[in-house]
N, C-alpha and C. Protein backbone atom coordinates (compact mmCIF):
# COMPACT_ATOMS: atom_id res chain seq x y z
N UNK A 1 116.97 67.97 142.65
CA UNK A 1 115.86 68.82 143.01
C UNK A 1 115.98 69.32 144.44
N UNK A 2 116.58 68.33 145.27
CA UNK A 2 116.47 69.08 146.66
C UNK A 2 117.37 70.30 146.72
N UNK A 3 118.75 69.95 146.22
CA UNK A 3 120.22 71.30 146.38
C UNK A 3 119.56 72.20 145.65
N UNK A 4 117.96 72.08 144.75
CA UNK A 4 117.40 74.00 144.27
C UNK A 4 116.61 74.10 145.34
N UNK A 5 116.39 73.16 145.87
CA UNK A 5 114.97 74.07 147.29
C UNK A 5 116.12 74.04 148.60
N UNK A 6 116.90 73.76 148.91
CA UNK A 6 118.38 74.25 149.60
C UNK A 6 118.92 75.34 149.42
N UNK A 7 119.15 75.68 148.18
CA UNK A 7 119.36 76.68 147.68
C UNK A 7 118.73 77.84 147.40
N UNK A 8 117.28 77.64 147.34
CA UNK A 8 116.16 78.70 147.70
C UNK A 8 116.17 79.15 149.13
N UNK A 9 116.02 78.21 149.81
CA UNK A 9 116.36 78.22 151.15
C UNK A 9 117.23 79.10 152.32
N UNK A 10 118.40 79.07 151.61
CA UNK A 10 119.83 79.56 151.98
C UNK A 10 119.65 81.03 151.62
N UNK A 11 119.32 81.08 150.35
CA UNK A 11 119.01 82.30 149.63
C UNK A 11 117.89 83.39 150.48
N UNK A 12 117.37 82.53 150.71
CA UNK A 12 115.93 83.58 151.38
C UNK A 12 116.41 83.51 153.54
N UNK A 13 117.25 82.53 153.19
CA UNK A 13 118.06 83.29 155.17
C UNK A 13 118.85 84.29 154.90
N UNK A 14 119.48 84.04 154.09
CA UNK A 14 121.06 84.98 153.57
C UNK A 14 120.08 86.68 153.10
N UNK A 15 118.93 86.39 152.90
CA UNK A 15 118.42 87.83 152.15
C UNK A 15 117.26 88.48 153.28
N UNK A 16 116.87 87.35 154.49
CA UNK A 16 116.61 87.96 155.73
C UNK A 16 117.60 88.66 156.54
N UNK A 17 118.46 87.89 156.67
CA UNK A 17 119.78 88.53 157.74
C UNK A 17 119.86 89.79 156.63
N UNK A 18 120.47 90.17 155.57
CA UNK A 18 120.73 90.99 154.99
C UNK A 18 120.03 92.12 155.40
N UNK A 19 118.29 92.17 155.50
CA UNK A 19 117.61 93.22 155.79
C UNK A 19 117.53 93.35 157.14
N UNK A 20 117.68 92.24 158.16
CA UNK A 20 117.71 92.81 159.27
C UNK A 20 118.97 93.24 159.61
N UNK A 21 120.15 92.85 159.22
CA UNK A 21 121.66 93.99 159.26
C UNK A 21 121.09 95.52 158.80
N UNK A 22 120.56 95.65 157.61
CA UNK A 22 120.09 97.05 157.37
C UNK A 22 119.43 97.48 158.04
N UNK A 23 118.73 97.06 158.71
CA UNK A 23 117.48 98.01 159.31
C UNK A 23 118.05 98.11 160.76
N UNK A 24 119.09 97.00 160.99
CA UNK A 24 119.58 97.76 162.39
C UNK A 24 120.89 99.01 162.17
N UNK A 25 121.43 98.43 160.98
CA UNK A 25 122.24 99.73 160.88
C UNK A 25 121.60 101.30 160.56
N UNK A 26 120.30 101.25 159.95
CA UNK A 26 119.51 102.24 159.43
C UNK A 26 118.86 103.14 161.17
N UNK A 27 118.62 101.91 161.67
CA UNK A 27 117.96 102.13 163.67
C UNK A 27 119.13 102.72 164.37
N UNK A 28 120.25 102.08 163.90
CA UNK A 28 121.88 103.31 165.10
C UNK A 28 121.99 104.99 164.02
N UNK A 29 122.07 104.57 162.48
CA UNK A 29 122.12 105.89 162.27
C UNK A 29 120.98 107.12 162.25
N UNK A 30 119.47 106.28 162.32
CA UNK A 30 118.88 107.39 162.79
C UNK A 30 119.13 108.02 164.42
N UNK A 31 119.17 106.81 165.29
CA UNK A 31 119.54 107.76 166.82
C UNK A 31 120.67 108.48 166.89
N UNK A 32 121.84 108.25 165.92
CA UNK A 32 122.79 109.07 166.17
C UNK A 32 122.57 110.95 165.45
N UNK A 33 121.37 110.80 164.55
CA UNK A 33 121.15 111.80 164.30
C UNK A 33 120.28 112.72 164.82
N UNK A 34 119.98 113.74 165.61
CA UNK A 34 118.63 114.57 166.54
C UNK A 34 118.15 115.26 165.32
N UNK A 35 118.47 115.64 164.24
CA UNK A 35 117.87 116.16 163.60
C UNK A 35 116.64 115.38 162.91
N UNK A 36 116.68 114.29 162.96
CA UNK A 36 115.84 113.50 162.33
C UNK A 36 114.65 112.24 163.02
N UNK A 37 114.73 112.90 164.75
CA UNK A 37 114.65 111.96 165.99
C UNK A 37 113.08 112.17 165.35
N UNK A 38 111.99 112.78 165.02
CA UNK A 38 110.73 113.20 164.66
C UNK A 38 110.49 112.03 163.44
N UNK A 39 111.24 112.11 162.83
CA UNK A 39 111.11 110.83 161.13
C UNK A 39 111.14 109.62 162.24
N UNK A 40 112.16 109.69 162.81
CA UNK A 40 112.21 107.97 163.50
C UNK A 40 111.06 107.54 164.06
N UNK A 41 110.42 108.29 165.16
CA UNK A 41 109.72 107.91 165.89
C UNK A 41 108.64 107.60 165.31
N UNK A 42 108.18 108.08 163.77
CA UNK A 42 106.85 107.71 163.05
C UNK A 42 107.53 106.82 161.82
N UNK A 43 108.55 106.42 162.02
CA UNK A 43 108.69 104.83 160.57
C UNK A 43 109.81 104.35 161.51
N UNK A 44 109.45 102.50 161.30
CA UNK A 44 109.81 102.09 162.02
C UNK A 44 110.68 101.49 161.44
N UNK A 45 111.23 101.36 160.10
CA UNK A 45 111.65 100.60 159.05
C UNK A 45 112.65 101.79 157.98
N UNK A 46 113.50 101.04 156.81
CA UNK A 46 113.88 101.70 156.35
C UNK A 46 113.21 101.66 154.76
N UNK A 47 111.84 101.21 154.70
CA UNK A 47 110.98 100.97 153.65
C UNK A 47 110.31 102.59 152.89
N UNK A 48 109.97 102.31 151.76
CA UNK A 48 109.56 103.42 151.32
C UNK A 48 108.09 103.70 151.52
N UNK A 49 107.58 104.89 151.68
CA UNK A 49 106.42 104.92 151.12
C UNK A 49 105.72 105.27 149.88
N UNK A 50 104.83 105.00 149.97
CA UNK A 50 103.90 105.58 148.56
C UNK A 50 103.12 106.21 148.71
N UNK A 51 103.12 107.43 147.73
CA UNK A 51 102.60 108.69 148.21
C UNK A 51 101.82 108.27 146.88
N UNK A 52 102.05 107.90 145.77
CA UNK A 52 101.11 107.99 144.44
C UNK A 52 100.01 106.57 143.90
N UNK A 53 99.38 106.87 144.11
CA UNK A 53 98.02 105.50 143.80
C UNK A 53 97.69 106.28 142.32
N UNK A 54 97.68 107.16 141.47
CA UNK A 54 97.34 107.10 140.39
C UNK A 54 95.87 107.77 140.13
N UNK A 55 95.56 108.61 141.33
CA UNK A 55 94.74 110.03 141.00
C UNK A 55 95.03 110.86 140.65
N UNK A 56 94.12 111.77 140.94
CA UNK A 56 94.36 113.14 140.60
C UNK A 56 94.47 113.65 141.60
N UNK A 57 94.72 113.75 143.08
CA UNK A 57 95.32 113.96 143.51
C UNK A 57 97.28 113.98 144.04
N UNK A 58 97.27 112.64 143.67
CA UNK A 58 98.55 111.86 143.68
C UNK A 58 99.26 112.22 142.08
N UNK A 59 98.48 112.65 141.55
CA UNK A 59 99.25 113.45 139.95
C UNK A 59 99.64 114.90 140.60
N UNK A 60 98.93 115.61 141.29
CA UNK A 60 98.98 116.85 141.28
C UNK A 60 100.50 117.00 142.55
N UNK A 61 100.55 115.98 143.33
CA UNK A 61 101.53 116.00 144.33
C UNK A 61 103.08 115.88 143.80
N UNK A 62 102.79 114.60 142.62
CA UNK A 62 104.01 114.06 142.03
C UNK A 62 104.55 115.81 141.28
N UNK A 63 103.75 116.53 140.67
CA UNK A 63 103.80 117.37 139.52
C UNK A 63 104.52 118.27 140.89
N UNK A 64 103.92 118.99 141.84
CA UNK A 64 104.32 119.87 142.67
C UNK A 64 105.46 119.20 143.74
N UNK A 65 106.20 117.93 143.87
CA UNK A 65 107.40 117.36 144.37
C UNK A 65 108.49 117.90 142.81
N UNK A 66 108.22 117.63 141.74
CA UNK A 66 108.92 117.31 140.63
C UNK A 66 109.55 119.13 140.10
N UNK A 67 108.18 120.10 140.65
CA UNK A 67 108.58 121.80 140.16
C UNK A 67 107.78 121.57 139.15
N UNK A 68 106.96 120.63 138.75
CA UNK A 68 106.22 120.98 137.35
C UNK A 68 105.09 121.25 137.04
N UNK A 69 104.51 121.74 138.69
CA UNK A 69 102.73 122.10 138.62
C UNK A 69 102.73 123.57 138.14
N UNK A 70 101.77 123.01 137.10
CA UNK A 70 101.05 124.32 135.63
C UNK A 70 100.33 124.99 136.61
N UNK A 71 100.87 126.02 137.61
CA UNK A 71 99.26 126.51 138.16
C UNK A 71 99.13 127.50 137.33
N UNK A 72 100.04 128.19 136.33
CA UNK A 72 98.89 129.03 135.74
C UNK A 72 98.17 128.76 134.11
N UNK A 73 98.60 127.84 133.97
CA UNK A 73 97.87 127.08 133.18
C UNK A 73 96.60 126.47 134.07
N UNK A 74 96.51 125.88 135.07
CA UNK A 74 95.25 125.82 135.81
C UNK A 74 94.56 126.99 136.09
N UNK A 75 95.02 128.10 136.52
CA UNK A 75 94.22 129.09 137.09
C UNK A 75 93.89 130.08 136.00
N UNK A 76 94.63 130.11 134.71
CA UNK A 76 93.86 130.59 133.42
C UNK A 76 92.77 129.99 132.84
N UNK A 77 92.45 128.76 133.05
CA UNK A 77 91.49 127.77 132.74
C UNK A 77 90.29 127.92 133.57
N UNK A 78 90.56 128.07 134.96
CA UNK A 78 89.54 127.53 135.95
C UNK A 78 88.85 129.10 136.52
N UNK A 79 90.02 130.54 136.54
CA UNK A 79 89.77 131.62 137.36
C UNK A 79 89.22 132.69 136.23
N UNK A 80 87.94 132.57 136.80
CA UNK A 80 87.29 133.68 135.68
C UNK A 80 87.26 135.05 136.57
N UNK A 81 87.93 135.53 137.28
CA UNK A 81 87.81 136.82 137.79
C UNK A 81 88.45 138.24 136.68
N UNK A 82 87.76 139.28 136.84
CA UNK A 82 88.62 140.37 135.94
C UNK A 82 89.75 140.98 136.48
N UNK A 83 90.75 140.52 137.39
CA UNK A 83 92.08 140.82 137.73
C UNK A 83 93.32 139.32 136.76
N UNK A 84 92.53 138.41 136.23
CA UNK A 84 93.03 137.41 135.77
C UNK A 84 94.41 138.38 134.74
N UNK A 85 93.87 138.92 134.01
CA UNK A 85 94.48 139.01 132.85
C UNK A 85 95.75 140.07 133.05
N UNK A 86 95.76 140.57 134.38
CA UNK A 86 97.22 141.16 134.88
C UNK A 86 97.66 140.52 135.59
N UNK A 87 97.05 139.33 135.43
CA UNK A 87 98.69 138.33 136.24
C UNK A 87 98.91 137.18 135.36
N UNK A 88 98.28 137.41 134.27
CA UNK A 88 99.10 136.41 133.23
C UNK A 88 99.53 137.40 132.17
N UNK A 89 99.88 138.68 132.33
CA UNK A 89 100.78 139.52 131.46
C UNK A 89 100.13 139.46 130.25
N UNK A 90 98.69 139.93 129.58
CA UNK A 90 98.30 140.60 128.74
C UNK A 90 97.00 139.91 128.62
N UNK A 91 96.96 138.45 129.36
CA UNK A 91 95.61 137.71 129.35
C UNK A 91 94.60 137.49 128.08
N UNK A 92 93.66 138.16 128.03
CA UNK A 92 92.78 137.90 126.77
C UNK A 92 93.62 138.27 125.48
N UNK A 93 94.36 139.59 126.04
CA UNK A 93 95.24 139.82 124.33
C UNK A 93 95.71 139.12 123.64
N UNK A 94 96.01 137.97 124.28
CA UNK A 94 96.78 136.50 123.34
C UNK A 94 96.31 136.64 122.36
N UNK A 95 94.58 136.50 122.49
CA UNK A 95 93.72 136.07 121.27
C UNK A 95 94.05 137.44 120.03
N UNK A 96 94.04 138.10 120.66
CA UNK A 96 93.85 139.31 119.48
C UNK A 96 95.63 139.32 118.57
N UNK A 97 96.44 139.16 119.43
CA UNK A 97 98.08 139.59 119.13
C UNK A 97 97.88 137.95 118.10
N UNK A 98 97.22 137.15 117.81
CA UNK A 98 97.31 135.84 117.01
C UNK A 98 96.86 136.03 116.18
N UNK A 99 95.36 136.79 116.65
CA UNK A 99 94.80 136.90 115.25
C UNK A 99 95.22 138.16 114.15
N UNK A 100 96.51 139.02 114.97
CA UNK A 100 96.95 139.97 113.84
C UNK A 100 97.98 139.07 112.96
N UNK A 101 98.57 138.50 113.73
CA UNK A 101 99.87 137.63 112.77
C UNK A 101 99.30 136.66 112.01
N UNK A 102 98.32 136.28 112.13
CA UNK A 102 97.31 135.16 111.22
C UNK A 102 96.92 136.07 109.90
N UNK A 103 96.18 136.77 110.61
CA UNK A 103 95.88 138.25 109.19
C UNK A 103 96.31 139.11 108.22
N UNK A 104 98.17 138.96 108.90
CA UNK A 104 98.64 140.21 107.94
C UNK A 104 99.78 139.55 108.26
N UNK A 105 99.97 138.44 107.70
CA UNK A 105 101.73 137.40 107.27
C UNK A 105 102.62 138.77 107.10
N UNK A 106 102.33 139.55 105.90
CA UNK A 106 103.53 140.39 105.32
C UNK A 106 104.26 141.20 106.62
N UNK A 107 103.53 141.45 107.80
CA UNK A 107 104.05 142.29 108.24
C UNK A 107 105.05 141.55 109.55
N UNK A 108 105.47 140.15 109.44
CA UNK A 108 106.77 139.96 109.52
C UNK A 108 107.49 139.71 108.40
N UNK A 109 109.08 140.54 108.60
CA UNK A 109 109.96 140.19 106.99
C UNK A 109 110.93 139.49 107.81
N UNK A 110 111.54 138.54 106.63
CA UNK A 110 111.81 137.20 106.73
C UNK A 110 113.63 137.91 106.99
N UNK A 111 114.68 138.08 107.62
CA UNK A 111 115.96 138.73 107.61
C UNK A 111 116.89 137.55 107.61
N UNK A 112 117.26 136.95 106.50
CA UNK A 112 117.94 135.88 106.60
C UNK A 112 120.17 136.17 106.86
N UNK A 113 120.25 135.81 107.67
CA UNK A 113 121.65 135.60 108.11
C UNK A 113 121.99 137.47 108.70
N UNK A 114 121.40 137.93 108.90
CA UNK A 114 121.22 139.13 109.95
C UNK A 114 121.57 139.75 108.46
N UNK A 115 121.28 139.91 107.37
CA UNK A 115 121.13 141.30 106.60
C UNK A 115 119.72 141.92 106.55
């Protein structure tokens, strides 16, 4: 029982030194860089942060880091102004151009293998 709490032991010096080797090697390569002298001076560490707690704000950040914020899926939803519908390229017509193809099937024909 003692050589596993020795061994815990060893383990958890061996995995301190480890991070403080990193974080001093992380401390020479930020000063050797000026482009990045502004990041240094506000983190003192080579730790991450967390930008997402699991709002709706912190959804909307992840979505706009990632390229995948719907704004016009938001702003068709939310912007009731009457310029809306020329900047989503035909706007209310959706409804009507659906409800012709709902109404009158025949008038797509079916062209199977391009004849």
């Amino acid at each position: 029982m003692r050589a596993l709490k020795g061994t815990q032991k060893l383990s958890d010096v061996v995995r301190q030194r480890v991070r403080e080797t990193e974080s001093e090697q992380w401390r020479s390569a930020m000063l050797d860089k000026t482009t990045l002298e502004l990041y240094f001076t506000h983190k003192s560490s080579p730790a991450t942060d967390n930008f997402y707690d699991n709002d709706a704000g912190s959804g909307l950040l992840f979505e706009a880091r990632a390229g995948a914020l719907r704004t016009l899926l938001y702003r068709q939803r939310f912007d009731t102004s009457p310029t809306r519908g020329a900047s989503h390229g035909g706007g209310d017509n959706q409804e009507e151009a659906t409800s012709v193809v709902v109404a009158d099937p025949t008038a797509w024909t079916r062209n199977p293998c391009g004849r």
